[in-house]
N, C-alpha and C. Protein backbone atom coordinates (compact mmCIF):
# COMPACT_ATOMS: atom_id res chain seq x y z
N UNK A 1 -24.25 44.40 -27.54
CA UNK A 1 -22.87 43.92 -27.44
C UNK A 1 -21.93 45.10 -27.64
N UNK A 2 -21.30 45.29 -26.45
CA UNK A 2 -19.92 46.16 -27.03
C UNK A 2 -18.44 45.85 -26.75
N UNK A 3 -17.69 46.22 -27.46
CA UNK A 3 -16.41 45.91 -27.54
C UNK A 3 -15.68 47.35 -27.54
N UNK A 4 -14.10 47.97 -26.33
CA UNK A 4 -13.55 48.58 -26.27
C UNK A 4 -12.27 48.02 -26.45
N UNK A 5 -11.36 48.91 -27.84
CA UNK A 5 -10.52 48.22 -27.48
C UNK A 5 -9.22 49.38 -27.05
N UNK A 6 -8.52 49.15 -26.24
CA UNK A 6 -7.91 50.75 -25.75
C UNK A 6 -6.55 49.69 -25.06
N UNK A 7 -5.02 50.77 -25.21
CA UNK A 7 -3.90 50.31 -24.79
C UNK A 7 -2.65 50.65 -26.00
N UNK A 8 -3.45 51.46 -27.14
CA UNK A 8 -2.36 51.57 -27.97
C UNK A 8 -1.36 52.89 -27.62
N UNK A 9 -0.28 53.29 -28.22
CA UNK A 9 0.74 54.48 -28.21
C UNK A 9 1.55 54.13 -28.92
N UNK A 10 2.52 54.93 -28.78
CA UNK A 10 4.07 55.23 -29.51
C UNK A 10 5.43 54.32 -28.34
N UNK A 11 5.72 53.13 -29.20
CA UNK A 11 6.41 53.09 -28.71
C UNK A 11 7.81 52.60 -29.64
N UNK A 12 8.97 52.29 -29.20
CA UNK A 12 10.06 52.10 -30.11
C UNK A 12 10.49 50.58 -30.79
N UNK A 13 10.66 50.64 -31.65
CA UNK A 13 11.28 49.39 -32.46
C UNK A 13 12.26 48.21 -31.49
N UNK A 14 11.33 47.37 -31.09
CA UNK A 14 11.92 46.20 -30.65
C UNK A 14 10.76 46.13 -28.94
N UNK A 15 10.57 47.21 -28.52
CA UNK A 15 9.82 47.50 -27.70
C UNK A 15 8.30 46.26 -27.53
N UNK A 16 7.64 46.78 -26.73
CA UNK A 16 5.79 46.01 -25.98
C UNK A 16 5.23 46.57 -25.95
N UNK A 17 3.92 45.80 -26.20
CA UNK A 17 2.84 46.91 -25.79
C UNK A 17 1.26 46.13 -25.49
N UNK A 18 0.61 45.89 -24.71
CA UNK A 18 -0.40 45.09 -24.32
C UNK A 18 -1.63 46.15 -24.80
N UNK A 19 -2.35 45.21 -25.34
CA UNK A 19 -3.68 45.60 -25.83
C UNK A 19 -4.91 44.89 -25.16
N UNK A 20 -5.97 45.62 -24.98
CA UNK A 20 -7.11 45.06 -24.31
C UNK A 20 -8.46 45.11 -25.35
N UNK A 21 -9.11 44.33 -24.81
CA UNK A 21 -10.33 44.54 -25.60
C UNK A 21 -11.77 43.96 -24.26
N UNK A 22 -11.76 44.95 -24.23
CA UNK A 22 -13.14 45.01 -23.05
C UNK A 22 -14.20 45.06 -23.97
N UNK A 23 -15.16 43.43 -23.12
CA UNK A 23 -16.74 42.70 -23.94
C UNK A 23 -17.82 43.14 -22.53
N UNK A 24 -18.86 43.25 -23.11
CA UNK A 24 -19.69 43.31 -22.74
C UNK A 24 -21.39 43.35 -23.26
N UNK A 25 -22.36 42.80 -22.76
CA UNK A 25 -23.64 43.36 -23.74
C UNK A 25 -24.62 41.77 -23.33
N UNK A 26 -23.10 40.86 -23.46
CA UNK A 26 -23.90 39.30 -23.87
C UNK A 26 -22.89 38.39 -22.79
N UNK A 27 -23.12 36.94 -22.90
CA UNK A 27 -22.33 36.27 -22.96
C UNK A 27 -21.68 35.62 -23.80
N UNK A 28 -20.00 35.65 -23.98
CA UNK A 28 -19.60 35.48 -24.94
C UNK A 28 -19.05 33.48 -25.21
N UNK A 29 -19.86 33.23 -24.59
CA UNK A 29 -19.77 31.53 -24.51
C UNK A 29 -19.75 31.07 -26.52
N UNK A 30 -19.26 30.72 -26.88
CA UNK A 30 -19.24 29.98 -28.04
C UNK A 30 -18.57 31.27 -29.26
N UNK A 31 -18.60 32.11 -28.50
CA UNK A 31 -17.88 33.34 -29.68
C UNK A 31 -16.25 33.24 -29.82
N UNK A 32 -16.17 34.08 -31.01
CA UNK A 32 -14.37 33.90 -30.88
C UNK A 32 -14.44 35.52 -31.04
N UNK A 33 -13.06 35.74 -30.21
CA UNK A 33 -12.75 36.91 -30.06
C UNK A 33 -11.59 37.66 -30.95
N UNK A 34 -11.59 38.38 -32.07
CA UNK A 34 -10.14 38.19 -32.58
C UNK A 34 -9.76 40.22 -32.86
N UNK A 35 -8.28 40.14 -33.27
CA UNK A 35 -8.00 41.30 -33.31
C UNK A 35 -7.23 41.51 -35.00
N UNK A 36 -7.96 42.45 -35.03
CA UNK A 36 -7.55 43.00 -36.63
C UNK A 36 -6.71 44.34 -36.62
N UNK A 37 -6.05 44.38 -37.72
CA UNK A 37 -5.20 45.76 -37.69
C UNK A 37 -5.40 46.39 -38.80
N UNK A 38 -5.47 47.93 -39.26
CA UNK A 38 -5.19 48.29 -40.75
C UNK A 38 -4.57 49.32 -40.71
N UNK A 39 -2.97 49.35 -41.45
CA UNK A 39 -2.29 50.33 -41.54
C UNK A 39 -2.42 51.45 -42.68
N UNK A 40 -1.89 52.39 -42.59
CA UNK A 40 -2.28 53.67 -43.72
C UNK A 40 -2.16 53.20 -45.12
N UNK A 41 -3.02 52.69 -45.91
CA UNK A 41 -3.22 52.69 -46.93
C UNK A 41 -3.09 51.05 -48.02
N UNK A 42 -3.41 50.11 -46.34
CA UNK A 42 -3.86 49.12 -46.85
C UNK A 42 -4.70 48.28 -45.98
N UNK A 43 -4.73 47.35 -46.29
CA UNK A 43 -6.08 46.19 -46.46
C UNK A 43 -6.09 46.10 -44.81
N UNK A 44 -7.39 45.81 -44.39
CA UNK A 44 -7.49 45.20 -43.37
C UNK A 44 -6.58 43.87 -42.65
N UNK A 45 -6.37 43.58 -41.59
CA UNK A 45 -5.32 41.94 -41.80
C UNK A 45 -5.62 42.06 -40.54
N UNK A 46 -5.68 40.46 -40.78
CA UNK A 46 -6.17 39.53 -39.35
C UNK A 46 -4.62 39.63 -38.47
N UNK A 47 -4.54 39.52 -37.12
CA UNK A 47 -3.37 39.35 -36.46
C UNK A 47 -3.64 37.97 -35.53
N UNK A 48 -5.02 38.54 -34.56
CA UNK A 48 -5.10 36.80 -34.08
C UNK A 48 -6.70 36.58 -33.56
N UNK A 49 -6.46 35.57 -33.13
CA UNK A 49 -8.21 34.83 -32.34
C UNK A 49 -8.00 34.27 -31.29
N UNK A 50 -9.22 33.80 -30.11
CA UNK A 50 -9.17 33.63 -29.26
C UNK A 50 -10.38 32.64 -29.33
N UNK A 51 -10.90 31.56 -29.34
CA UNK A 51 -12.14 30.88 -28.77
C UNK A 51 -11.94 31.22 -27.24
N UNK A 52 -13.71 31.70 -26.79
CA UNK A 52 -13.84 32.01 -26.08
C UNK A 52 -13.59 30.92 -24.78
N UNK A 53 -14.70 29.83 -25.18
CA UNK A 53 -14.83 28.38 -24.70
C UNK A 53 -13.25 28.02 -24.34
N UNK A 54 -12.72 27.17 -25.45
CA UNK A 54 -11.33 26.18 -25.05
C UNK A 54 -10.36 27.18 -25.29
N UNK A 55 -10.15 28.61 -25.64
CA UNK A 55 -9.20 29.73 -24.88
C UNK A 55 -8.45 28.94 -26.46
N UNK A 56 -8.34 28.16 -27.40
CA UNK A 56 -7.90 28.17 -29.11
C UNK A 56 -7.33 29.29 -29.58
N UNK A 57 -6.15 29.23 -29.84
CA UNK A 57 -5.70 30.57 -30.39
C UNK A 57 -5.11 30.52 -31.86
N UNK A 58 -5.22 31.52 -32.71
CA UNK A 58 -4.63 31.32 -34.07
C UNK A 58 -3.98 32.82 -34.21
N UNK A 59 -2.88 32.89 -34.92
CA UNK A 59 -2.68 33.66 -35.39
C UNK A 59 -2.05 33.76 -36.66
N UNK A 60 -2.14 35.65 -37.33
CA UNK A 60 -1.77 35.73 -38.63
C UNK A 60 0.12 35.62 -38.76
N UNK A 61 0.24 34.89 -39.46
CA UNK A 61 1.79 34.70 -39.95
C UNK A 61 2.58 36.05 -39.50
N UNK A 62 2.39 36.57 -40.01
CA UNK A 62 3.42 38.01 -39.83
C UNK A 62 3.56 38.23 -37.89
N UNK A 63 2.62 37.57 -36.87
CA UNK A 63 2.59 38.19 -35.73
C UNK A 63 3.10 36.59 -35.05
N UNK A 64 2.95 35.94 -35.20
CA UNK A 64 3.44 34.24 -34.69
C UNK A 64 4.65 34.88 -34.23
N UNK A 65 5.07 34.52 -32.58
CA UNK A 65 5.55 33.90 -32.08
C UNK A 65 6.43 35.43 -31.66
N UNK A 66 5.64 36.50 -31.60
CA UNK A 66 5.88 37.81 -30.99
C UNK A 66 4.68 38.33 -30.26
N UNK A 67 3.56 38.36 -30.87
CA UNK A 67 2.06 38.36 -29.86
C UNK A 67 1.72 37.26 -29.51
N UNK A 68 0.66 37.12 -28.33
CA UNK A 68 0.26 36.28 -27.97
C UNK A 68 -1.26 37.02 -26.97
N UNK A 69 -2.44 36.42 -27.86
CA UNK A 69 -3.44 36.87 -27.67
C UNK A 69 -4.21 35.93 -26.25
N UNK A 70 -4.72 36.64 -25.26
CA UNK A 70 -5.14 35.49 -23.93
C UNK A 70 -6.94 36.23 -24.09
N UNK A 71 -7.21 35.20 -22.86
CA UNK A 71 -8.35 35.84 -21.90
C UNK A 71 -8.75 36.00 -20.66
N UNK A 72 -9.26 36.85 -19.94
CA UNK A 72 -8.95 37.62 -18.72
C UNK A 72 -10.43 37.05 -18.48
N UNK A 73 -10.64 35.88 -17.46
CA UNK A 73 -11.87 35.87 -17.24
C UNK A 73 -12.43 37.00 -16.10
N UNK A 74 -11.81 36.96 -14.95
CA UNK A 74 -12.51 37.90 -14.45
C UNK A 74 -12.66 39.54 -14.48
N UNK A 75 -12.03 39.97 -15.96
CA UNK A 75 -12.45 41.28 -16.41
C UNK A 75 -13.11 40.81 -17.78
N UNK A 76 -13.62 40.16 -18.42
CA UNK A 76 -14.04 39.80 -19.51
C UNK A 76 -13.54 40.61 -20.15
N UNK A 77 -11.60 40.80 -20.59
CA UNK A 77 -11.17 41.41 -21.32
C UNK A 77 -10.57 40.22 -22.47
N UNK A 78 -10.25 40.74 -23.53
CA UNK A 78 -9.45 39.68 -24.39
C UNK A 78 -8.01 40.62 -24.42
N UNK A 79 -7.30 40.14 -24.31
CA UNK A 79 -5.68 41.08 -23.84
C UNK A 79 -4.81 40.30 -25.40
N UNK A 80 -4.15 41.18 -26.41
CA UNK A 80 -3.15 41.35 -26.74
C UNK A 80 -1.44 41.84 -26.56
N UNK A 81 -0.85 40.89 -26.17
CA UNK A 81 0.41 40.86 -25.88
C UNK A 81 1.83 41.02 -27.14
N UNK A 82 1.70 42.28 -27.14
CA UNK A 82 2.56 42.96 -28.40
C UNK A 82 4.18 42.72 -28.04
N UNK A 83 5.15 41.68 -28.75
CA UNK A 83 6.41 41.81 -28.08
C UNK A 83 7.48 42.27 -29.51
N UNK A 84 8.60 42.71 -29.23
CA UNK A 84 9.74 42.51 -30.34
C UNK A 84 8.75 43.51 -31.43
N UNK A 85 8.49 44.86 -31.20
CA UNK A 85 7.44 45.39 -32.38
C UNK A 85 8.38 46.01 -33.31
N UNK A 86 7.86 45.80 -34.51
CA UNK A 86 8.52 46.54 -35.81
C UNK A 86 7.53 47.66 -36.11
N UNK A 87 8.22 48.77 -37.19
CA UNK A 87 7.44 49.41 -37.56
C UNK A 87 6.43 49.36 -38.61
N UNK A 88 6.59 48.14 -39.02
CA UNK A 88 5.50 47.16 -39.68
C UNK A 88 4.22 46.52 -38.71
N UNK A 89 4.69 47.20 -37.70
CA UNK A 89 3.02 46.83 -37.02
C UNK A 89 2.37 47.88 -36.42
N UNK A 90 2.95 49.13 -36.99
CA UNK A 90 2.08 50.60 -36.72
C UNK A 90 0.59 50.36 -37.54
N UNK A 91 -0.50 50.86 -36.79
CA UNK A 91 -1.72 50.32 -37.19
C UNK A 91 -2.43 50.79 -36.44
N UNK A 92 -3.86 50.77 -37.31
CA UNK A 92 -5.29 50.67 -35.77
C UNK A 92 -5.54 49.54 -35.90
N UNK A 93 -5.63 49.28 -34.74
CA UNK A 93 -5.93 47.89 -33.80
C UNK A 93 -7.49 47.68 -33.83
N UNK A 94 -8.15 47.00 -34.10
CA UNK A 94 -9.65 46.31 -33.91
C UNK A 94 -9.74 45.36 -33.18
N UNK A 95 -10.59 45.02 -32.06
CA UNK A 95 -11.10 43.93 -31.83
C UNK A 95 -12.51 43.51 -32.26
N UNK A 96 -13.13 42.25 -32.38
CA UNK A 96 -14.22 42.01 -32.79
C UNK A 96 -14.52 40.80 -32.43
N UNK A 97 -15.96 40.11 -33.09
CA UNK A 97 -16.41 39.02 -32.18
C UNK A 97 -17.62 38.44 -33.16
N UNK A 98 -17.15 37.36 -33.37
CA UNK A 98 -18.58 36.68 -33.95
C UNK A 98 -18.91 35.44 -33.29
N UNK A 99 -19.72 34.56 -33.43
CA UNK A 99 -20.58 33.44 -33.05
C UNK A 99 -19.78 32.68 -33.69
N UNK A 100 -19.37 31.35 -32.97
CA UNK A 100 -19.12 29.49 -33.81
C UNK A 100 -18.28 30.13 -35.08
N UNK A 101 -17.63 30.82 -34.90
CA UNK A 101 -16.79 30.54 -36.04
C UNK A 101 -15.68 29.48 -36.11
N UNK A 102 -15.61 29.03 -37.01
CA UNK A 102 -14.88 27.50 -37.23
C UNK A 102 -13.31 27.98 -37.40
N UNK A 103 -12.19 27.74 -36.88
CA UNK A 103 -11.23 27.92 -37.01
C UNK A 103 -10.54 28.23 -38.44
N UNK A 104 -10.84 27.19 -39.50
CA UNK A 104 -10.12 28.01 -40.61
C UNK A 104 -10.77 29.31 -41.26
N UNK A 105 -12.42 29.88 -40.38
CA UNK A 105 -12.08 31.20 -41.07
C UNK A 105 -12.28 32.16 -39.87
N UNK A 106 -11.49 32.19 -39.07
CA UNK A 106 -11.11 32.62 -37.91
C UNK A 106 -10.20 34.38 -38.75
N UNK A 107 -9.53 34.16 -39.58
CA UNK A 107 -8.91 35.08 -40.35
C UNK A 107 -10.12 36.23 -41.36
N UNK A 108 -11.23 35.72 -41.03
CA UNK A 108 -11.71 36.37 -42.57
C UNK A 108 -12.59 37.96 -41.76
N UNK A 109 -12.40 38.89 -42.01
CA UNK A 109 -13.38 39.58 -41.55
C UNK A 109 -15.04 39.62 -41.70
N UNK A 110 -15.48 39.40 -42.46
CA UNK A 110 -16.98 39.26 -42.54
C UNK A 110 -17.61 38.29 -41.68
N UNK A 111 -16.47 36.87 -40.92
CA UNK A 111 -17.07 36.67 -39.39
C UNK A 111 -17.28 37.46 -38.49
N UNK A 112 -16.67 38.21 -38.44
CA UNK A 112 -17.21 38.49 -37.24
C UNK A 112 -18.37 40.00 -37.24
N UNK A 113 -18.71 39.66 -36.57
CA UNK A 113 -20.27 40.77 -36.47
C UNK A 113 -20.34 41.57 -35.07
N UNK A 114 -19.62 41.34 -34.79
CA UNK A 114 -19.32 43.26 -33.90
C UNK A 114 -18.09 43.53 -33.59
N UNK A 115 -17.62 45.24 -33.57
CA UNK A 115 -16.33 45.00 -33.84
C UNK A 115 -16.45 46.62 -32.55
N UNK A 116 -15.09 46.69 -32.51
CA UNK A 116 -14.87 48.14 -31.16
C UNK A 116 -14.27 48.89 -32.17
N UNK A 117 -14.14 49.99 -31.69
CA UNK A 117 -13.32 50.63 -31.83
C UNK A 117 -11.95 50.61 -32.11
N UNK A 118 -11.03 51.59 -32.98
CA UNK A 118 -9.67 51.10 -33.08
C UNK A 118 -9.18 51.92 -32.24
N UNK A 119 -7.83 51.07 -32.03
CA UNK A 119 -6.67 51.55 -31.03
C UNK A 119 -5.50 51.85 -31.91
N UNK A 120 -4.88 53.07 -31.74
CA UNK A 120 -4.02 53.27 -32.70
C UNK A 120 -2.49 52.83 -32.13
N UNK A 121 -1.45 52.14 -32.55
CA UNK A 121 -0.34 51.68 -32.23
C UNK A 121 0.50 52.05 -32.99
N UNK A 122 1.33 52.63 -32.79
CA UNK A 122 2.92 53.47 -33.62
C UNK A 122 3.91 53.14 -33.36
N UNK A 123 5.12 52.28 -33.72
CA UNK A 123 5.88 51.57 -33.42
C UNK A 123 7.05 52.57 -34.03
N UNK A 124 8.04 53.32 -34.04
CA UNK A 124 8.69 54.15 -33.98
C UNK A 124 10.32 53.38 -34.34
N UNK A 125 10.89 53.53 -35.60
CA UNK A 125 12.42 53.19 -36.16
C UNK A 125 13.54 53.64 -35.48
């Protein structure tokens, strides 16, 4: 199973920025797809999820109703849609992927069991 996740840069306060996360390895039928961030010198934090199946989306409080996480069936990408960015969302970007995870722990990292690479995103004051 691998996961790329690539689309981050510098861009300015109030600004967009679309993120991808290219799957491959398996089929991802019953997995959820979600994206994590961790900025310089703290905790990991969930931003959002994707069920693969019914396309279910959740996201973390701080990103509601400025991202909006989809899925690209015929690139088997999972796409993050970055809008209105603060510099509170400078970060590396993760995507990752576990099996049947049940919606309320859609947030927790130790679901998920493979993760890509980070994408670094700099949101600029």
């Amino acid at each position: 199973v691998q996961l790329q996740a690539f689309g981050g840069g510098l861009v300015q306060a109030g600004g967009f920025l679309k993120l991808s996360c290219a799957t491959s390895g398996r089929t991802f039928r019953n997995y959820v797809v979600g994206w994590f961030r961790q900025a310089p010198g703290k905790e990991r934090e969930f931003v959002a999820a994707i069920k693969w199946n019914s396309r279910h989306t959740t996201y973390g409080d701080s990103v509601k109703a400025r991202f909006t996480i989809s899925r690209d069936n015929a690139e088997n990408t999972v796409n993050l849609q970055m809008n209105s960015l603060k510099p509170d969302d400078t970060a590396v970007y993760y995507c990752a992927a576990g099996s049947r995870i049940i919606t309320s722990s859609q947030t927790i990292e130790a679901q998920y069991n493979y993760w890509g690479q980070g994408t670094l995103v700099t949101v600029s004051s």
